[in-house]
Protein backbone atom coordinates (compact mmCIF):
# COMPACT_ATOMS: atom_id res chain seq x y z
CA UNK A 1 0.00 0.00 0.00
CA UNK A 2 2.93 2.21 -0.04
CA UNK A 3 1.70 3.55 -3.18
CA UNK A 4 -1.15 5.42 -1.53
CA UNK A 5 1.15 7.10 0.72
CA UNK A 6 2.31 10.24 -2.01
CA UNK A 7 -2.16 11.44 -1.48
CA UNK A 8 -1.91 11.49 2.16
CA UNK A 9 0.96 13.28 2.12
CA UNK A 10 -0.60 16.23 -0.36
CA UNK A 11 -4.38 15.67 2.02
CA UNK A 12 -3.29 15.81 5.61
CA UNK A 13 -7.03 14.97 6.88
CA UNK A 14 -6.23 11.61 5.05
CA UNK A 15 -4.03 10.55 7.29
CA UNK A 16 -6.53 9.32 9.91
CA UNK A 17 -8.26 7.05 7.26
CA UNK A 18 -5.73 3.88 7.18
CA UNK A 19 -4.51 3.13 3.55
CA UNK A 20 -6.83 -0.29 2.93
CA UNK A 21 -9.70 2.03 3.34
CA UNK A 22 -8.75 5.19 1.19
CA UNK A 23 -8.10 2.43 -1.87
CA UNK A 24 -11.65 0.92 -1.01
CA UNK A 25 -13.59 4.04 -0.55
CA UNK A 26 -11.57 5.33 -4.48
CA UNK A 27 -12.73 2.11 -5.79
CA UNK A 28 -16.03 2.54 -4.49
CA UNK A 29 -16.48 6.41 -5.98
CA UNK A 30 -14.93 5.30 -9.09
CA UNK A 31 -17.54 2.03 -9.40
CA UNK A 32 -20.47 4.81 -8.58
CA UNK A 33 -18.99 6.69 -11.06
CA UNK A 34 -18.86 4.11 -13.82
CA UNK A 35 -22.22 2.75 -13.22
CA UNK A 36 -23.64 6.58 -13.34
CA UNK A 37 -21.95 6.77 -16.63
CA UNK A 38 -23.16 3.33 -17.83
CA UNK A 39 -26.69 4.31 -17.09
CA UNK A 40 -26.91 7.74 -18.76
CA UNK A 41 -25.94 6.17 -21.87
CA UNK A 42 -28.45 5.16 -23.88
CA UNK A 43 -26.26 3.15 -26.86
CA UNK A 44 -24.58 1.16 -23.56
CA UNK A 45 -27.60 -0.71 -22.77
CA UNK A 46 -31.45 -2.03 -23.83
CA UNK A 47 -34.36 1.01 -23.02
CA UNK A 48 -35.26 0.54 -19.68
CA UNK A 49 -32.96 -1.96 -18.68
CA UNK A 50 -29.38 -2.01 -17.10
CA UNK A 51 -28.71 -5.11 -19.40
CA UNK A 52 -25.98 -4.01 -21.52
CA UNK A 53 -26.81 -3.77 -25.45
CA UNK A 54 -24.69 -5.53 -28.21
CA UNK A 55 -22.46 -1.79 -28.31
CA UNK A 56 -21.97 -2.03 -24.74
CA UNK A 57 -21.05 -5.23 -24.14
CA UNK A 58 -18.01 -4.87 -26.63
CA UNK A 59 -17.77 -1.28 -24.92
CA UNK A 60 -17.43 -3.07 -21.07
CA UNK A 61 -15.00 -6.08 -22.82
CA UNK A 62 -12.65 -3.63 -24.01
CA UNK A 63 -12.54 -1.19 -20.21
CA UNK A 64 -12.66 -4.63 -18.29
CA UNK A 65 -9.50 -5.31 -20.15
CA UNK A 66 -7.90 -1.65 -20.36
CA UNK A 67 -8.45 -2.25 -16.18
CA UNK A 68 -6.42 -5.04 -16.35
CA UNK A 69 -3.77 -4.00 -18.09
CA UNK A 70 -3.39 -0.96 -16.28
CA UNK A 71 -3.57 -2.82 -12.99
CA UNK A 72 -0.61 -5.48 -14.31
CA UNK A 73 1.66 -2.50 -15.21
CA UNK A 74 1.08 -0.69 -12.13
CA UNK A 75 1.67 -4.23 -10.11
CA UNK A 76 4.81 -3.91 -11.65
CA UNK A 77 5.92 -0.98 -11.39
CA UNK A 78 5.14 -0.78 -7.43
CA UNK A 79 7.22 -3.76 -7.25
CA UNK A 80 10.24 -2.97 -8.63
């Protein structure tokens, strides 16, 4: 988790929150954030449904994957 410790430094009132829950409570926001996205997009998914249309299921393939690879490149370079 060291690589959370760079925001508490710039957001003193941070520092009180412990590291595991700053990363959950970002992934939370940015999950909120996605979904709100998702679901004022129209093309993304079927009228009046949250089940995604044939666009948005190639559209969620292709961020599911951009996720990963950003996550594998920033595994790596924390670890080196």
């Amino acid at each position: 988790m060291s690589h959370l410790l760079p925001p508490l430094a710039a957001l003193p009132f941070l520092r009180r929150i412990t590291p595991t829950r700053v990363g959950r409570l970002l992934a939370l926001g940015e999950i909120a954030t996605g979904g709100a996205i998702y679901l004022r997009s129209p093309a993304l998914h079927q009228s009046g449904s949250v089940w995604a249309s044939p666009p948005g299921i190639a559209v969620s393939k292709d961020v599911f994957m951009l996720g990963i690879r950003v996550g594998l490149l920033l595994e790596a370079a924390t670890e080196q």
